[in-house]
Protein backbone atom coordinates (compact mmCIF):
# COMPACT_ATOMS: atom_id res chain seq x y z
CA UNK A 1 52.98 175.39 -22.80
CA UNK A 2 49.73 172.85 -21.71
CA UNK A 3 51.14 170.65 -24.12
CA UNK A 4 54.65 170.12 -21.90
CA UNK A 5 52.65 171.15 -18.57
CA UNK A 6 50.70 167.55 -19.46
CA UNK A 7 53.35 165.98 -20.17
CA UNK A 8 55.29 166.68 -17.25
CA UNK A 9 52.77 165.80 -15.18
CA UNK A 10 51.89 162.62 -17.13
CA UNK A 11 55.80 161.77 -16.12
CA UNK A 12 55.78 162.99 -12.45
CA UNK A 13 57.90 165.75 -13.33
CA UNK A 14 58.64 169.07 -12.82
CA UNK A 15 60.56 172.36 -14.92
CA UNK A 16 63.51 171.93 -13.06
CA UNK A 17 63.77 168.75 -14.79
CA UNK A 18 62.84 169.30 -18.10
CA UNK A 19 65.43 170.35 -20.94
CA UNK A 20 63.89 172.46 -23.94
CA UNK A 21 64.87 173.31 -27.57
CA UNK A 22 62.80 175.57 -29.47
CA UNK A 23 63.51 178.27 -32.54
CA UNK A 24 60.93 180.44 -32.69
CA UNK A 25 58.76 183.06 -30.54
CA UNK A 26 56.36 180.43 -29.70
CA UNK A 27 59.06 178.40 -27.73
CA UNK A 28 59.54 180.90 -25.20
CA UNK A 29 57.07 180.12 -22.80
CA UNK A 30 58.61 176.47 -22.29
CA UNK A 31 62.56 177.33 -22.87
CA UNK A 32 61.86 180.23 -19.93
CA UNK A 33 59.88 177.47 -17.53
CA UNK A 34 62.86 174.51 -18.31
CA UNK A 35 66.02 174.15 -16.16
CA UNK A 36 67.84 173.77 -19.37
CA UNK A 37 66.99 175.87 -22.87
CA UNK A 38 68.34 175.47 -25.96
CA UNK A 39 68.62 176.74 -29.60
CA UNK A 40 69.63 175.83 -32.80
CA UNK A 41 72.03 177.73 -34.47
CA UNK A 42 69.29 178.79 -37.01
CA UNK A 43 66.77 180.20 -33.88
CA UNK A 44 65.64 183.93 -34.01
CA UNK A 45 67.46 185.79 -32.71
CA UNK A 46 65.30 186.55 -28.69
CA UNK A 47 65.45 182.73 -29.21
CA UNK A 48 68.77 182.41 -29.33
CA UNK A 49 69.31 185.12 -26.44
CA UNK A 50 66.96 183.13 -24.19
CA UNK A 51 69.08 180.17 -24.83
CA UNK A 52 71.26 178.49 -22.14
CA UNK A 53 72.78 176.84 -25.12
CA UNK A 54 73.03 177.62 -28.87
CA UNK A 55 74.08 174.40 -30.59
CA UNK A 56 76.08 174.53 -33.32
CA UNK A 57 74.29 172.31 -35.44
CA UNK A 58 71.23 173.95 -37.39
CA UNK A 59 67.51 172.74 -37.27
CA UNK A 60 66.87 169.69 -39.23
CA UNK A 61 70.92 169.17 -39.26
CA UNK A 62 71.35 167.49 -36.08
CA UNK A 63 70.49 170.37 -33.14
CA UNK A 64 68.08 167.87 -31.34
CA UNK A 65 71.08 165.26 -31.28
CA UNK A 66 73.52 167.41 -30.03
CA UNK A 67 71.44 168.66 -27.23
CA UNK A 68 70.82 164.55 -26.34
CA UNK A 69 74.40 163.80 -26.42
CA UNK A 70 75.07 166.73 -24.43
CA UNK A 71 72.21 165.36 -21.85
CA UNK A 72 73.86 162.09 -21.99
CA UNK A 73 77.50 162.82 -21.34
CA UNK A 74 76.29 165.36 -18.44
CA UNK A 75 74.46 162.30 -16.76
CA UNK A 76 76.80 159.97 -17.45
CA UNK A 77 75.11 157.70 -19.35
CA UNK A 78 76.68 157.94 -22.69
CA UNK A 79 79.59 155.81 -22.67
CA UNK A 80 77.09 152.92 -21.60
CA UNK A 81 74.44 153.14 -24.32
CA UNK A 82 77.92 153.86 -26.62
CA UNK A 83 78.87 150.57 -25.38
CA UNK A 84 75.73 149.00 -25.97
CA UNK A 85 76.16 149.52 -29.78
CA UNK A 86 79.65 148.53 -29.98
């Protein structure tokens, strides 16, 4: 929790921007603070319950990417850094 109260700050930001994933017990205290909270499908289980999203990749098997993408298309950026690549 200091850790992503610094960093926030660092950026000029606040919880109601910040998006979190985290699996484990320890996570809590930042996925509970963040406007959006996520979980791999792997997560414990309060994790998971916490979650305002349980991807459906596991950790280490692409959970962090599907949580950008989702970022991405919700902003509307994706298509353009898509195109950027193409």
């Amino acid at each position: 929790l200091p850790a992503a109260e610094a960093i926030l700050a660092e950026l000029g930001l606040g919880w109601h921007q910040a998006a979190a994933m985290g699996d484990d017990w320890p996570d809590l205290p930042v996925m509970r603070r963040s406007s959006i909270a996520a979980a791999p499908a792997n997560a414990q289980a309060e994790v998971r319950a916490a979650a305002h999203l349980v991807t459906q990749a596991r950790g280490g098997d692409g959970a962090a990417r599907e949580l950008c993408d989702l970022l991405l298309v919700a902003s509307g950026r994706y298509a353009a850094l898509l195109a950027g690549y193409a």
